[in-house]
C-alpha atoms as a PDB file:
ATOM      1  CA  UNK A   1     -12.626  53.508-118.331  1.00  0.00           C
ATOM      2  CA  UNK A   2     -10.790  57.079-118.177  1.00  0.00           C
ATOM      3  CA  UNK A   3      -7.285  56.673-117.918  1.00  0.00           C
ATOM      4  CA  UNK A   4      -6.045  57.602-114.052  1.00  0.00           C
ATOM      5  CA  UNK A   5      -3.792  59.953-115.333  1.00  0.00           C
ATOM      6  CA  UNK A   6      -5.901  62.005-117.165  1.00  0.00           C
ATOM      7  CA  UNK A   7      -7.927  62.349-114.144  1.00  0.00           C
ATOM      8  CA  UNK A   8      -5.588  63.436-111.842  1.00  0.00           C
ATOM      9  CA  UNK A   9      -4.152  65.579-114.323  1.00  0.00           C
ATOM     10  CA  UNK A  10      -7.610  67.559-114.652  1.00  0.00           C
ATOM     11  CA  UNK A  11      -8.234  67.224-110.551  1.00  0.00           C
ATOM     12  CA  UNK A  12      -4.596  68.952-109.821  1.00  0.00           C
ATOM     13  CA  UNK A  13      -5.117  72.865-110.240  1.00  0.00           C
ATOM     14  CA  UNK A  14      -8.538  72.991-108.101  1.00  0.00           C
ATOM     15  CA  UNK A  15      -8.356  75.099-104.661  1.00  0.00           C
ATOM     16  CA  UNK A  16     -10.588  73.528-101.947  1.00  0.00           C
ATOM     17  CA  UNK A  17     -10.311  74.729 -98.480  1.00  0.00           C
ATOM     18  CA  UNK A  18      -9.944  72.498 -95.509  1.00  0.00           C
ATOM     19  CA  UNK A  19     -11.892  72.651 -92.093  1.00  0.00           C
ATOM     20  CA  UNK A  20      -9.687  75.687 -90.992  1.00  0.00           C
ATOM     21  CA  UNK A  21     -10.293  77.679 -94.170  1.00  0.00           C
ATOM     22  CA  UNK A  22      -6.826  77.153 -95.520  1.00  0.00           C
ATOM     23  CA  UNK A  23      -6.973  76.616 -98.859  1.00  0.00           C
ATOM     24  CA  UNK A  24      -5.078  73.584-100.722  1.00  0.00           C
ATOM     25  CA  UNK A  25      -4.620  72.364-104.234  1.00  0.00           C
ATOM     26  CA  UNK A  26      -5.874  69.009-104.820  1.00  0.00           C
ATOM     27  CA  UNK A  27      -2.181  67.870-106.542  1.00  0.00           C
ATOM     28  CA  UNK A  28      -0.065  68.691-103.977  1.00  0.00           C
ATOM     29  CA  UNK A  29      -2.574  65.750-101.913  1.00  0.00           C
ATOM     30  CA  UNK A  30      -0.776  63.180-104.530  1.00  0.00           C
ATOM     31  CA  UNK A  31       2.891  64.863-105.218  1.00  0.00           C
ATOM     32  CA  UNK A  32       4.937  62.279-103.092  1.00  0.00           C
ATOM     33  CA  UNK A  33       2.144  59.487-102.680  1.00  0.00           C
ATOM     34  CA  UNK A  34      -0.993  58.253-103.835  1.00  0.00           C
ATOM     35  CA  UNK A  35      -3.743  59.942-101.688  1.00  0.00           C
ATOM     36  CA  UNK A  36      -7.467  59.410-100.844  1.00  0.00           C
ATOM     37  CA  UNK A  37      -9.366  62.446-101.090  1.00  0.00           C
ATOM     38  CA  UNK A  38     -13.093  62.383 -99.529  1.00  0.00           C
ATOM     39  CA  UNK A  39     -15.942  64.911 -99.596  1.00  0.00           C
ATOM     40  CA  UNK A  40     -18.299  64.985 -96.832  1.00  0.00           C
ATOM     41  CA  UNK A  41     -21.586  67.055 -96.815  1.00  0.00           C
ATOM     42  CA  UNK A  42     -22.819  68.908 -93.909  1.00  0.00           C
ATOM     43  CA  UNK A  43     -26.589  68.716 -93.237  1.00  0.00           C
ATOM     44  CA  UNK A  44     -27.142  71.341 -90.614  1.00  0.00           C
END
């Protein structure tokens, strides 16, 4: 099992952008509380 922190710690820096283009890092998501982060895949 991969420790949690280690994870999160390599999960922080990435850029994604949301549905409006903006773009966000991943670790501000968790800063203040834990967070649920899901990818969904657009067949179109």
């Amino acid at each position: 099992m991969v420790p949690r922190h280690s994870v999160s710690s390599a999960l922080a820096s990435i850029e994604l952008p949301d549905s409006d283009g903006v773009q966000w890092r991943l670790g501000s998501l968790w800063e203040t509380a834990p967070a649920v982060v899901v990818f969904l895949r657009h067949y179109g």
